[in-house]
PDB file of N, CA and C in Angstrom:
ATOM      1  N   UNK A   1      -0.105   7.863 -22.481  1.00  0.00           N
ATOM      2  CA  UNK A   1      -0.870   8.412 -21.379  1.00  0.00           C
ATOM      3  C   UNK A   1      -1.705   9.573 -21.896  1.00  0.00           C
ATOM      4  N   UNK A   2      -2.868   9.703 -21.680  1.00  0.00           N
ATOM      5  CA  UNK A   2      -3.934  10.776 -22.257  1.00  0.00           C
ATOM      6  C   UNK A   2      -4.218  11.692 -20.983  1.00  0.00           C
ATOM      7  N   UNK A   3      -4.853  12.940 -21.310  1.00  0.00           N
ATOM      8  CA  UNK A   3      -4.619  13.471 -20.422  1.00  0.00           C
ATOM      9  C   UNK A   3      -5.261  13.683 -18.993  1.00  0.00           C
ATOM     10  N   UNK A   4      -6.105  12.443 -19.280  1.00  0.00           N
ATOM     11  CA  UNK A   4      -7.333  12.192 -18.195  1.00  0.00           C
ATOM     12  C   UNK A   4      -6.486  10.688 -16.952  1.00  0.00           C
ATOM     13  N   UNK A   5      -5.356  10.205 -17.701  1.00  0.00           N
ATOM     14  CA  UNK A   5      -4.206   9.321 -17.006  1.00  0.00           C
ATOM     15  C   UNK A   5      -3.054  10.044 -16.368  1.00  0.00           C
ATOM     16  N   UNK A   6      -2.544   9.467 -15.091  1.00  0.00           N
ATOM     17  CA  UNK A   6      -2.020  10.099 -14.444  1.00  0.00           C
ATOM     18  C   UNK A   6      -1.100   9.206 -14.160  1.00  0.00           C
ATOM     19  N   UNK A   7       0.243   9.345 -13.386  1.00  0.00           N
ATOM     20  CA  UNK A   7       1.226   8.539 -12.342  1.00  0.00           C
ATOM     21  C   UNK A   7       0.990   8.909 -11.320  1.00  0.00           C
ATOM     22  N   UNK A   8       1.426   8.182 -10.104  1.00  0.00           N
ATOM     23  CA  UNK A   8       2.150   8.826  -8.621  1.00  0.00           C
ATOM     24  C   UNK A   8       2.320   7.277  -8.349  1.00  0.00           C
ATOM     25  N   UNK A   9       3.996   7.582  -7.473  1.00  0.00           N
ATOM     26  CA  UNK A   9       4.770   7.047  -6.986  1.00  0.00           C
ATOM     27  C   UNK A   9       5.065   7.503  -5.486  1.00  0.00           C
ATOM     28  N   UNK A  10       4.845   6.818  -4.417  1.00  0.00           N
ATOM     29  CA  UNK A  10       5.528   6.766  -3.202  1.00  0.00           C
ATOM     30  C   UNK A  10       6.009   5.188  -2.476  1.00  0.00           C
ATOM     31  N   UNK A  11       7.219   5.774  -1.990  1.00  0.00           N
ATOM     32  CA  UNK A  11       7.518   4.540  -1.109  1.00  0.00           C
ATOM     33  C   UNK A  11       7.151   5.050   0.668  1.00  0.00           C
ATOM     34  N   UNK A  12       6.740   4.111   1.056  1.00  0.00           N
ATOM     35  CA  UNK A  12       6.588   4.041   2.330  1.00  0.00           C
ATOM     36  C   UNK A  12       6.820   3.131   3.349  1.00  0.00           C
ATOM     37  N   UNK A  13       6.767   3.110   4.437  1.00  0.00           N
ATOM     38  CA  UNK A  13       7.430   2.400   5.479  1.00  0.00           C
ATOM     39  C   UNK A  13       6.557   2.020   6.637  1.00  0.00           C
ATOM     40  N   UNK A  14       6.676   0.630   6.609  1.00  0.00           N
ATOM     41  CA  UNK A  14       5.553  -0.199   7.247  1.00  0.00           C
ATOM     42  C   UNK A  14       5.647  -0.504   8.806  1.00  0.00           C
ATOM     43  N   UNK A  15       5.277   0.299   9.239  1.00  0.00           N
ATOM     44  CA  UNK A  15       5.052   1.190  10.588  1.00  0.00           C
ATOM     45  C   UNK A  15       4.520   0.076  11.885  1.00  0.00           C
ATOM     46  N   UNK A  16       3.676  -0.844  11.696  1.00  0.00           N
ATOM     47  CA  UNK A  16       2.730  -1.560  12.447  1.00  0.00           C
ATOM     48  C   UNK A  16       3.486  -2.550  12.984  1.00  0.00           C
ATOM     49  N   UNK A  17       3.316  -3.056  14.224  1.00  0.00           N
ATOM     50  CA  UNK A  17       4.029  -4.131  14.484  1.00  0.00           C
ATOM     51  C   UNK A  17       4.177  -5.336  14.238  1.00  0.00           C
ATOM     52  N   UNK A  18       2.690  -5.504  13.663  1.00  0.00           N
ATOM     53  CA  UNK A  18       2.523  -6.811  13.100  1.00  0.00           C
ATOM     54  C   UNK A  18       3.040  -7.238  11.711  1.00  0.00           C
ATOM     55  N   UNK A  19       3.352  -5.989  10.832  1.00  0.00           N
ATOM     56  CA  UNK A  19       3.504  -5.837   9.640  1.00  0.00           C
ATOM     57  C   UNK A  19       2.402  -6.139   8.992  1.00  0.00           C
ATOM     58  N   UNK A  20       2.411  -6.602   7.491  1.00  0.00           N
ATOM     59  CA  UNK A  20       0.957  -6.306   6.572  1.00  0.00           C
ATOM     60  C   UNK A  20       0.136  -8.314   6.815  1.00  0.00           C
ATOM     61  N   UNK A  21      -0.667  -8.095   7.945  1.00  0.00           N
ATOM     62  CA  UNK A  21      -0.494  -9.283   8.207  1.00  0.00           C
ATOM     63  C   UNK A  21      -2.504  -9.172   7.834  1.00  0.00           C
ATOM     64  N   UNK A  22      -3.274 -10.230   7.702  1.00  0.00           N
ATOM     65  CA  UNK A  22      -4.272 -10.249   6.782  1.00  0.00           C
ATOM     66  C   UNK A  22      -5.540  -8.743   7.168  1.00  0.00           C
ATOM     67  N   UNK A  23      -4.999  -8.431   8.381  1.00  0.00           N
ATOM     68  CA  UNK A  23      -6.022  -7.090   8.430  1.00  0.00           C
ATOM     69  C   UNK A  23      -5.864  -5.936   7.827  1.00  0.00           C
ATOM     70  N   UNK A  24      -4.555  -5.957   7.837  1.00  0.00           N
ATOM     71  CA  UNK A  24      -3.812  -4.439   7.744  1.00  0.00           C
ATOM     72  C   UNK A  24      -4.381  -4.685   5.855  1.00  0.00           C
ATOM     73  N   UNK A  25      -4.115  -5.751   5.334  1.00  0.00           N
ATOM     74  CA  UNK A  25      -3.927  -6.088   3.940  1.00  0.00           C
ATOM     75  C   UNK A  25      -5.794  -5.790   3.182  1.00  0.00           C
ATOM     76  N   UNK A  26      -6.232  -6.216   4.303  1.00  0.00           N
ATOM     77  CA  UNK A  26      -7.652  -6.167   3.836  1.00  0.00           C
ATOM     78  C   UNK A  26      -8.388  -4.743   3.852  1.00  0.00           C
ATOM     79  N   UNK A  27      -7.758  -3.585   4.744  1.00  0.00           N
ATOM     80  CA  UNK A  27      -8.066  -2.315   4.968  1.00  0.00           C
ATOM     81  C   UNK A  27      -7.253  -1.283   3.665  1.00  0.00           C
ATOM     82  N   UNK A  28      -6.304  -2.094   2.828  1.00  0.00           N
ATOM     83  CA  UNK A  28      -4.884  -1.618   2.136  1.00  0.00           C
ATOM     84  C   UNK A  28      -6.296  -2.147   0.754  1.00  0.00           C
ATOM     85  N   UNK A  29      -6.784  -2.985   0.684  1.00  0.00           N
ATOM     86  CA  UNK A  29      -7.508  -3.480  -0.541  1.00  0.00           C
ATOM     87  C   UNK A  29      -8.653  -2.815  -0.356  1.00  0.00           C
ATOM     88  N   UNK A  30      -9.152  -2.491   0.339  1.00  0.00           N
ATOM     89  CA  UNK A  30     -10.390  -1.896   0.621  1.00  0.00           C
ATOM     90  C   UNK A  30     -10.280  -0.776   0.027  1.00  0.00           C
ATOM     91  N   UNK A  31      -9.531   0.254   0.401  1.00  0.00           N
ATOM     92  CA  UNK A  31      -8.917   1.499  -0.133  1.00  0.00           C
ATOM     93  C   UNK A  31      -8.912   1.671  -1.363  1.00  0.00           C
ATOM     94  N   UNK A  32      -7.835   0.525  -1.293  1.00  0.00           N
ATOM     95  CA  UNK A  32      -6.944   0.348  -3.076  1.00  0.00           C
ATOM     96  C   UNK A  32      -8.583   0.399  -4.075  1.00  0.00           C
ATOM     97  N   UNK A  33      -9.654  -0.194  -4.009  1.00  0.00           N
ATOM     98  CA  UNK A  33     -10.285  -0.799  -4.589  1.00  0.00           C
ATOM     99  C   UNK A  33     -11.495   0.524  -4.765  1.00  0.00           C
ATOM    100  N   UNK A  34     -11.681   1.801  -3.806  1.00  0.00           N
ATOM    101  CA  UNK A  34     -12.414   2.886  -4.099  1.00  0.00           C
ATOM    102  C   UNK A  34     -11.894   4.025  -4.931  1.00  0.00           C
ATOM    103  N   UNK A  35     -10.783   3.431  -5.845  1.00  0.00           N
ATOM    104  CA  UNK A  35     -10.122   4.476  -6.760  1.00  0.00           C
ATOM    105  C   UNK A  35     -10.059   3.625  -7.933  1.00  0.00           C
ATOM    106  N   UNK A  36     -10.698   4.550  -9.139  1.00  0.00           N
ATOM    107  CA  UNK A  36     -10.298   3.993 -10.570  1.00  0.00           C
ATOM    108  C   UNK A  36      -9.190   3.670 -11.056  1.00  0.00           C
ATOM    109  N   UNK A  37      -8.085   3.963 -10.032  1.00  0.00           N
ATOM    110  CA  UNK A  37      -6.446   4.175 -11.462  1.00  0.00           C
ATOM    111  C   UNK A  37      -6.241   2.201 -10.449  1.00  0.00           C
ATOM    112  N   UNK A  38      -5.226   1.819 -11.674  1.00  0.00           N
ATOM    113  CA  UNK A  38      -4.631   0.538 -11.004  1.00  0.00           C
ATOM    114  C   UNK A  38      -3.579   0.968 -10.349  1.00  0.00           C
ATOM    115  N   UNK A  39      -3.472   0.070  -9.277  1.00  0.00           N
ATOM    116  CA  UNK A  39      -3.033   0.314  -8.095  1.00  0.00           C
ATOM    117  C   UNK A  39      -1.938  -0.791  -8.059  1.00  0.00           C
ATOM    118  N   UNK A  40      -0.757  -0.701  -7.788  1.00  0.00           N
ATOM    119  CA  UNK A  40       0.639  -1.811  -7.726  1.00  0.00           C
ATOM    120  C   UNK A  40       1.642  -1.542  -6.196  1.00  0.00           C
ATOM    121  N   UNK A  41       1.921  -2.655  -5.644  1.00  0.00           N
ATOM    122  CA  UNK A  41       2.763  -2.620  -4.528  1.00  0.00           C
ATOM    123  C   UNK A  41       4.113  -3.648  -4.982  1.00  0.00           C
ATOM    124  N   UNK A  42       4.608  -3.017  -4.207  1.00  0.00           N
ATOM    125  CA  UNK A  42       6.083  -3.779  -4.230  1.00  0.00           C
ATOM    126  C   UNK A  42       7.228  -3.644  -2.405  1.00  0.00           C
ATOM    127  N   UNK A  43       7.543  -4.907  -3.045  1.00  0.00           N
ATOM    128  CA  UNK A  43       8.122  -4.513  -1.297  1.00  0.00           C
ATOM    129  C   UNK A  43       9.970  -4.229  -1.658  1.00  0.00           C
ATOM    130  N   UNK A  44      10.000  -3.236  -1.962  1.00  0.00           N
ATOM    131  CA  UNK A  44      11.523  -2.669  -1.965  1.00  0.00           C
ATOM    132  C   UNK A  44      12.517  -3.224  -1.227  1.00  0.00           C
ATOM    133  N   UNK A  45      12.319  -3.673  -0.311  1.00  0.00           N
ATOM    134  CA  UNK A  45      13.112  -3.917   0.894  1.00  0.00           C
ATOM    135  C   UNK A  45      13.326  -5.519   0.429  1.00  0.00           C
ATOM    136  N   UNK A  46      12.580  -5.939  -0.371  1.00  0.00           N
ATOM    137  CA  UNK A  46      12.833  -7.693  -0.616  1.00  0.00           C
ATOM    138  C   UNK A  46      13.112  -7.461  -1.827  1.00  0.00           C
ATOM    139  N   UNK A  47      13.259  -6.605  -2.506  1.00  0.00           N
ATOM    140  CA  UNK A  47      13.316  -6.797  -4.423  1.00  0.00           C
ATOM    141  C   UNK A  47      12.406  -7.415  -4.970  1.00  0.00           C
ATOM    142  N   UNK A  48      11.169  -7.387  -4.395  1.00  0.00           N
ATOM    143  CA  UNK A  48      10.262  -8.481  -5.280  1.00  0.00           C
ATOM    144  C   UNK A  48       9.371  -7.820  -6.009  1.00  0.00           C
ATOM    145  N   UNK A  49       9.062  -8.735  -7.329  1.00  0.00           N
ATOM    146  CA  UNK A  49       7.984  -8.114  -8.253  1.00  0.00           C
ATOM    147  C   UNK A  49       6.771  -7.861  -7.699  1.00  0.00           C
ATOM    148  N   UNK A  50       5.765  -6.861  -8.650  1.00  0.00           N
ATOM    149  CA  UNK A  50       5.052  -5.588  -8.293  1.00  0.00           C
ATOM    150  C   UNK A  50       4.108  -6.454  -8.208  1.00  0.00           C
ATOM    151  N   UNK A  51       2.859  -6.628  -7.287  1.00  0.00           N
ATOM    152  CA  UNK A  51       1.296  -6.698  -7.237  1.00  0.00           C
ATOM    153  C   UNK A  51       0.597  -5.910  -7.151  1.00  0.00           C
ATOM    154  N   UNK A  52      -0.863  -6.679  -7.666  1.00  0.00           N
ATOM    155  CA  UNK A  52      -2.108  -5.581  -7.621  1.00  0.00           C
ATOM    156  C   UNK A  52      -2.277  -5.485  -6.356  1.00  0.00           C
ATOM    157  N   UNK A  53      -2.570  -4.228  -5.717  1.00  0.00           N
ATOM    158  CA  UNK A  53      -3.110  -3.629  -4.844  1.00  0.00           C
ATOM    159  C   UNK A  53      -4.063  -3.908  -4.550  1.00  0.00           C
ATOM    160  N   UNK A  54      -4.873  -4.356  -5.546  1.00  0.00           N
ATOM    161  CA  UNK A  54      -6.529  -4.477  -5.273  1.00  0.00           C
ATOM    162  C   UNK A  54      -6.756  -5.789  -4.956  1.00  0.00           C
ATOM    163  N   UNK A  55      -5.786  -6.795  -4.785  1.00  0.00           N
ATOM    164  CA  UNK A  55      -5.906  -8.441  -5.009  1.00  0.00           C
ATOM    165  C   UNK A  55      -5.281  -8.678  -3.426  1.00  0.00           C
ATOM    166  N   UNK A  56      -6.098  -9.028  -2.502  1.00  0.00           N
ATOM    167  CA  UNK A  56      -5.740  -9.312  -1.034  1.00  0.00           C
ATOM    168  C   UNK A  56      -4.796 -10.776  -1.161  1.00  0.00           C
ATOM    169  N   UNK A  57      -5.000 -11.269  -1.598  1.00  0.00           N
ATOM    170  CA  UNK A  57      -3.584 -12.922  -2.312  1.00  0.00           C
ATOM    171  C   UNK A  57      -2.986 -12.155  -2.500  1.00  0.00           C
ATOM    172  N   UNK A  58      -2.679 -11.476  -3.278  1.00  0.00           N
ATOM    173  CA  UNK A  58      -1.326 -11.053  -3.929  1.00  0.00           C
ATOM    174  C   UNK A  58      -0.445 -10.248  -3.022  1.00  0.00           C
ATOM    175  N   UNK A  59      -1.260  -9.276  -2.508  1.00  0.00           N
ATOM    176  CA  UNK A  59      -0.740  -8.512  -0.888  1.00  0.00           C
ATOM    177  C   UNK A  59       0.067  -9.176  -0.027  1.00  0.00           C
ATOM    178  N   UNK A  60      -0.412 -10.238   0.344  1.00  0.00           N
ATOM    179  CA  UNK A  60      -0.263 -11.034   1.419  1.00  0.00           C
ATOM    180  C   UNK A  60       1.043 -11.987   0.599  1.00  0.00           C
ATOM    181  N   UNK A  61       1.616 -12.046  -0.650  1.00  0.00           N
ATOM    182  CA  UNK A  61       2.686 -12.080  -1.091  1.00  0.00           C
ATOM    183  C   UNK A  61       3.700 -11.161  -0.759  1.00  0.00           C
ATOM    184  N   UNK A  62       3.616 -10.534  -0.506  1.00  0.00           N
ATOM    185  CA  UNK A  62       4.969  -9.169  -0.222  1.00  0.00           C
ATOM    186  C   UNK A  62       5.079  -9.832   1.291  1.00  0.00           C
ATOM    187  N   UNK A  63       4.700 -10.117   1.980  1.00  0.00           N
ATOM    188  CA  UNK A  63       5.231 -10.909   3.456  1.00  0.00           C
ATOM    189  C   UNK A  63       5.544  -9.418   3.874  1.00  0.00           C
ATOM    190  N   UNK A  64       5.573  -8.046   3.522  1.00  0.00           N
ATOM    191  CA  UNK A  64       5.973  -7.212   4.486  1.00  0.00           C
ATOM    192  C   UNK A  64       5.814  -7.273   5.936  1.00  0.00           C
ATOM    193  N   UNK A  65       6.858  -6.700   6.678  1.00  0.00           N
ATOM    194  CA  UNK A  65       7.269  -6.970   8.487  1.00  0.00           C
ATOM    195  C   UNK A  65       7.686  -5.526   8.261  1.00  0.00           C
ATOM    196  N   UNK A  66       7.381  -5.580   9.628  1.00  0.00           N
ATOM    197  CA  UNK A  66       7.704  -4.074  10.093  1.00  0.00           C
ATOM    198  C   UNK A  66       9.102  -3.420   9.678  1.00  0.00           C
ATOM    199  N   UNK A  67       9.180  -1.927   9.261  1.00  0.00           N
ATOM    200  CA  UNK A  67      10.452  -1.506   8.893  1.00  0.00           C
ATOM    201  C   UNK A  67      10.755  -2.012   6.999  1.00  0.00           C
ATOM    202  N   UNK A  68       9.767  -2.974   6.804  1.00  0.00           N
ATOM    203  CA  UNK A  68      10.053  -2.599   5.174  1.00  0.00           C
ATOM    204  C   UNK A  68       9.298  -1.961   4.402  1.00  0.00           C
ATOM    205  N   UNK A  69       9.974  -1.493   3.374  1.00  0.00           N
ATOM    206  CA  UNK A  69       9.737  -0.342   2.701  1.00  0.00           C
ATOM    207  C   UNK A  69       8.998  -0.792   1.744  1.00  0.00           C
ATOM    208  N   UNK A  70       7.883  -0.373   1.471  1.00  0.00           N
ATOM    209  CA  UNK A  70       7.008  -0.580  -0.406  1.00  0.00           C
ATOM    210  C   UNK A  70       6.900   0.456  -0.733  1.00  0.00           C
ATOM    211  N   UNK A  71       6.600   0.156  -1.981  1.00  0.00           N
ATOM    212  CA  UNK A  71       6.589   1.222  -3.221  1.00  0.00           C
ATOM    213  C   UNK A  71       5.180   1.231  -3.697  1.00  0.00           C
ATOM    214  N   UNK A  72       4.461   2.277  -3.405  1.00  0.00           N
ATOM    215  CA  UNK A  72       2.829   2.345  -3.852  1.00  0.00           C
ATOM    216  C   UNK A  72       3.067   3.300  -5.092  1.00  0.00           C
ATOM    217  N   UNK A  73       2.467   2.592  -6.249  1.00  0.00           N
ATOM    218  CA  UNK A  73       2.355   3.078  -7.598  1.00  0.00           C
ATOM    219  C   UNK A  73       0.853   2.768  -8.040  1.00  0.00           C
ATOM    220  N   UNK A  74       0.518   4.551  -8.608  1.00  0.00           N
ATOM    221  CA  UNK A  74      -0.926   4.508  -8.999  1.00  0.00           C
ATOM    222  C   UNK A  74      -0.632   4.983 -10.437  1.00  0.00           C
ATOM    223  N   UNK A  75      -1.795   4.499 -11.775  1.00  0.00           N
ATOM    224  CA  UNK A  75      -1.979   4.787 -12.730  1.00  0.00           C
ATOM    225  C   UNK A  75      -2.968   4.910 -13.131  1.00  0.00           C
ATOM    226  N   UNK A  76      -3.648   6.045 -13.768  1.00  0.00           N
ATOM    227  CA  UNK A  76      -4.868   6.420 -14.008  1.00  0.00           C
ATOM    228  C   UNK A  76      -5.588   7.907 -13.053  1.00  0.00           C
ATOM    229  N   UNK A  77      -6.641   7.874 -14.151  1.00  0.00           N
ATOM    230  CA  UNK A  77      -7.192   9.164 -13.543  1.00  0.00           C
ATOM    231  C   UNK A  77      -7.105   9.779 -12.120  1.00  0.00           C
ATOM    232  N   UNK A  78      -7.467   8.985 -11.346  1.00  0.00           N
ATOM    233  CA  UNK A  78      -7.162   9.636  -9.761  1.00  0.00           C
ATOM    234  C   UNK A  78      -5.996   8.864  -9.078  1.00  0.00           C
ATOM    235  N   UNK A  79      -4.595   8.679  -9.817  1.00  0.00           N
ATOM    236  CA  UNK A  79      -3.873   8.096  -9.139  1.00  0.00           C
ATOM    237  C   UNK A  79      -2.917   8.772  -7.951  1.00  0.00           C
ATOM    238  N   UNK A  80      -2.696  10.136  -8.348  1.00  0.00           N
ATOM    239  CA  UNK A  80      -2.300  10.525  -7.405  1.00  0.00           C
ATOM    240  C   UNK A  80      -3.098  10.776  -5.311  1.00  0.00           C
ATOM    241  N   UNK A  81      -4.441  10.666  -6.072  1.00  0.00           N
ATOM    242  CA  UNK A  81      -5.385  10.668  -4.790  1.00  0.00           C
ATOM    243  C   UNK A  81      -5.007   9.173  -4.083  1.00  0.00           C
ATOM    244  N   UNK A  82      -4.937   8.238  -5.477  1.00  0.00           N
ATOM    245  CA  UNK A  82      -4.776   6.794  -4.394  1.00  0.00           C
ATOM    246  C   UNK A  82      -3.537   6.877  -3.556  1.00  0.00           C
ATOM    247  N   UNK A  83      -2.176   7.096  -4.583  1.00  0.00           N
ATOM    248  CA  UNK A  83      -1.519   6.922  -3.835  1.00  0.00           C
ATOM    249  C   UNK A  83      -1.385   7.954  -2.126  1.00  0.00           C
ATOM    250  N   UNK A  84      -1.725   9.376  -2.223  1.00  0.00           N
ATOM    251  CA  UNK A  84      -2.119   9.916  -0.978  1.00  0.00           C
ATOM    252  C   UNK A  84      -2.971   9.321  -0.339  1.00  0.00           C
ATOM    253  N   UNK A  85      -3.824   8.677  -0.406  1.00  0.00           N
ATOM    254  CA  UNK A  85      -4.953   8.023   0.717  1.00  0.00           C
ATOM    255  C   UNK A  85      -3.673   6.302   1.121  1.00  0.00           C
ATOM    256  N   UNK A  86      -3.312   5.864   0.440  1.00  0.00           N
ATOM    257  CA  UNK A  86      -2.729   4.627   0.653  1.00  0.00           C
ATOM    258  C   UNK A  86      -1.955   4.823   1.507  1.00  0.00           C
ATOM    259  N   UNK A  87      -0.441   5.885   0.896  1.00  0.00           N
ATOM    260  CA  UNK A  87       0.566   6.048   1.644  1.00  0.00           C
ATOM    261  C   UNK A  87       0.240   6.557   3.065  1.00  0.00           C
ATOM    262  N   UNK A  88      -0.996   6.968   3.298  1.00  0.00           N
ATOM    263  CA  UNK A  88      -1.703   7.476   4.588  1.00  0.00           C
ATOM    264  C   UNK A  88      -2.255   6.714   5.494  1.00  0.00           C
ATOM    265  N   UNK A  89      -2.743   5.478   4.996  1.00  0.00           N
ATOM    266  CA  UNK A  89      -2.872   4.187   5.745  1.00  0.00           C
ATOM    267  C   UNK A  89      -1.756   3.924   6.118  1.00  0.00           C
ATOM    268  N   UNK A  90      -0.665   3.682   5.485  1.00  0.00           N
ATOM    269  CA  UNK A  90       0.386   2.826   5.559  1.00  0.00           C
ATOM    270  C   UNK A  90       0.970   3.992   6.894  1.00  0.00           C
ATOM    271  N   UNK A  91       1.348   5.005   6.727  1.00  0.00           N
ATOM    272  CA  UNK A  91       1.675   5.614   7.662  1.00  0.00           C
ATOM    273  C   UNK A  91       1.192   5.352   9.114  1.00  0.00           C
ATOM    274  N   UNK A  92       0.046   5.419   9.355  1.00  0.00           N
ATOM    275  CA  UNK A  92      -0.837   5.245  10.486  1.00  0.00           C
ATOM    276  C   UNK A  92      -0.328   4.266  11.452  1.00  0.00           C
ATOM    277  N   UNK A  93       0.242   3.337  10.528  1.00  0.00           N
ATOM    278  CA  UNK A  93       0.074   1.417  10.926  1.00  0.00           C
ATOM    279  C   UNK A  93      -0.789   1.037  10.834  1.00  0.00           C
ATOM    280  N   UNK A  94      -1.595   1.342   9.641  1.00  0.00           N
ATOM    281  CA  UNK A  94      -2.828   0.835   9.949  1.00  0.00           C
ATOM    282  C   UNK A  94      -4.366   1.089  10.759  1.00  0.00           C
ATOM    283  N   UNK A  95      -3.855   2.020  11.263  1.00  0.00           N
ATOM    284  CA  UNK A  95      -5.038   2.450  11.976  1.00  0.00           C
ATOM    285  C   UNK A  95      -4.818   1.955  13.300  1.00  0.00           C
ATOM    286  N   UNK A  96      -3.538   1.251  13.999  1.00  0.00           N
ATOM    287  CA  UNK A  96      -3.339   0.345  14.718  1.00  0.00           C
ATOM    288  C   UNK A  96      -2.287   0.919  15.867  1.00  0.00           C
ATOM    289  N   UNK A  97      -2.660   0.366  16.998  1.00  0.00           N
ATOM    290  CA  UNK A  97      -2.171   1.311  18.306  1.00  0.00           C
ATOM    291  C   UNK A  97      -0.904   0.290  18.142  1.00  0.00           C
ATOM    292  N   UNK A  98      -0.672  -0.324  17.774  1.00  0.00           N
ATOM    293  CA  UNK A  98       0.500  -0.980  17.953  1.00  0.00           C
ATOM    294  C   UNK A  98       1.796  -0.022  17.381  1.00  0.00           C
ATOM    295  N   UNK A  99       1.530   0.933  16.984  1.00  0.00           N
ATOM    296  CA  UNK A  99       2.560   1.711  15.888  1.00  0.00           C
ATOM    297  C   UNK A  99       3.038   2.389  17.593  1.00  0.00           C
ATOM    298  N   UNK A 100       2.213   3.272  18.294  1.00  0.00           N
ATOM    299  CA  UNK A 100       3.103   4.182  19.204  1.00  0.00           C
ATOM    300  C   UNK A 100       2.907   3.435  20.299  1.00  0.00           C
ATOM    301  N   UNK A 101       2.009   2.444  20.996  1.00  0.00           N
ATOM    302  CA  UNK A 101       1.806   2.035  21.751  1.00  0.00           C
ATOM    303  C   UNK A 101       2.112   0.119  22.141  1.00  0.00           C
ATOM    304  N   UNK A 102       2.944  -0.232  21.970  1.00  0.00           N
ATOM    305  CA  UNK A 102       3.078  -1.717  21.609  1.00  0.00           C
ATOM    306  C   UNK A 102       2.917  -2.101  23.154  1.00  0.00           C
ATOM    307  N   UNK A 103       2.408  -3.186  22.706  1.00  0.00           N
ATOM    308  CA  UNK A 103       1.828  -4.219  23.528  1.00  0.00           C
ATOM    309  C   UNK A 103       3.165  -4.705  24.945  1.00  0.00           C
TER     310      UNK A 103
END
């Protein structure tokens, strides 16, 4: 790692009711994809191996549902910014009234 490379690690908790279902995933890649460092998800809560962040297929592999937990891991120069802007989506639900307000 040089000193222009960075880590950050957070897990977070998938808030939305729908869980990461193709919108939430496409707003999560959108993000992922305005930061230089590579970007990896994992869904903790299933044990399953890590995907790119930036790859909306691969997202939509973690099947996350509401109440499971992923693990957002950034590497590279502004990774700690990704992972704060990500884990900040994810918080929200998405941007989605379904988090305090369900249907």
């Amino acid at each position: 790692m040089t000193d222009t490379q960075s880590e950050a690690v957070r897990d977070v908790t998938v808030l939305n009711k729908e869980g990461l279902h193709a919108r939430p995933v496409m707003y999560f890649v959108d993000l992922a994809s305005k930061y230089n460092s590579k970007v990896s998800v994992t869904n903790i809560s299933r044990g399953e191996e890590k995907v790119d962040g930036k790859s909306a297929m691969e997202m939509m592999l973690l099947e996350a549902t509401q109440g499971c937990v992923l693990r957002i891991e950034a590497c590279g120069e502004d990774a700690r910014e990704a992972v704060d802007a990500l884990a900040a989506l994810v918080g929200t639900g998405f941007n989605t009234k379904t988090v305090h307000q369900p249907e």
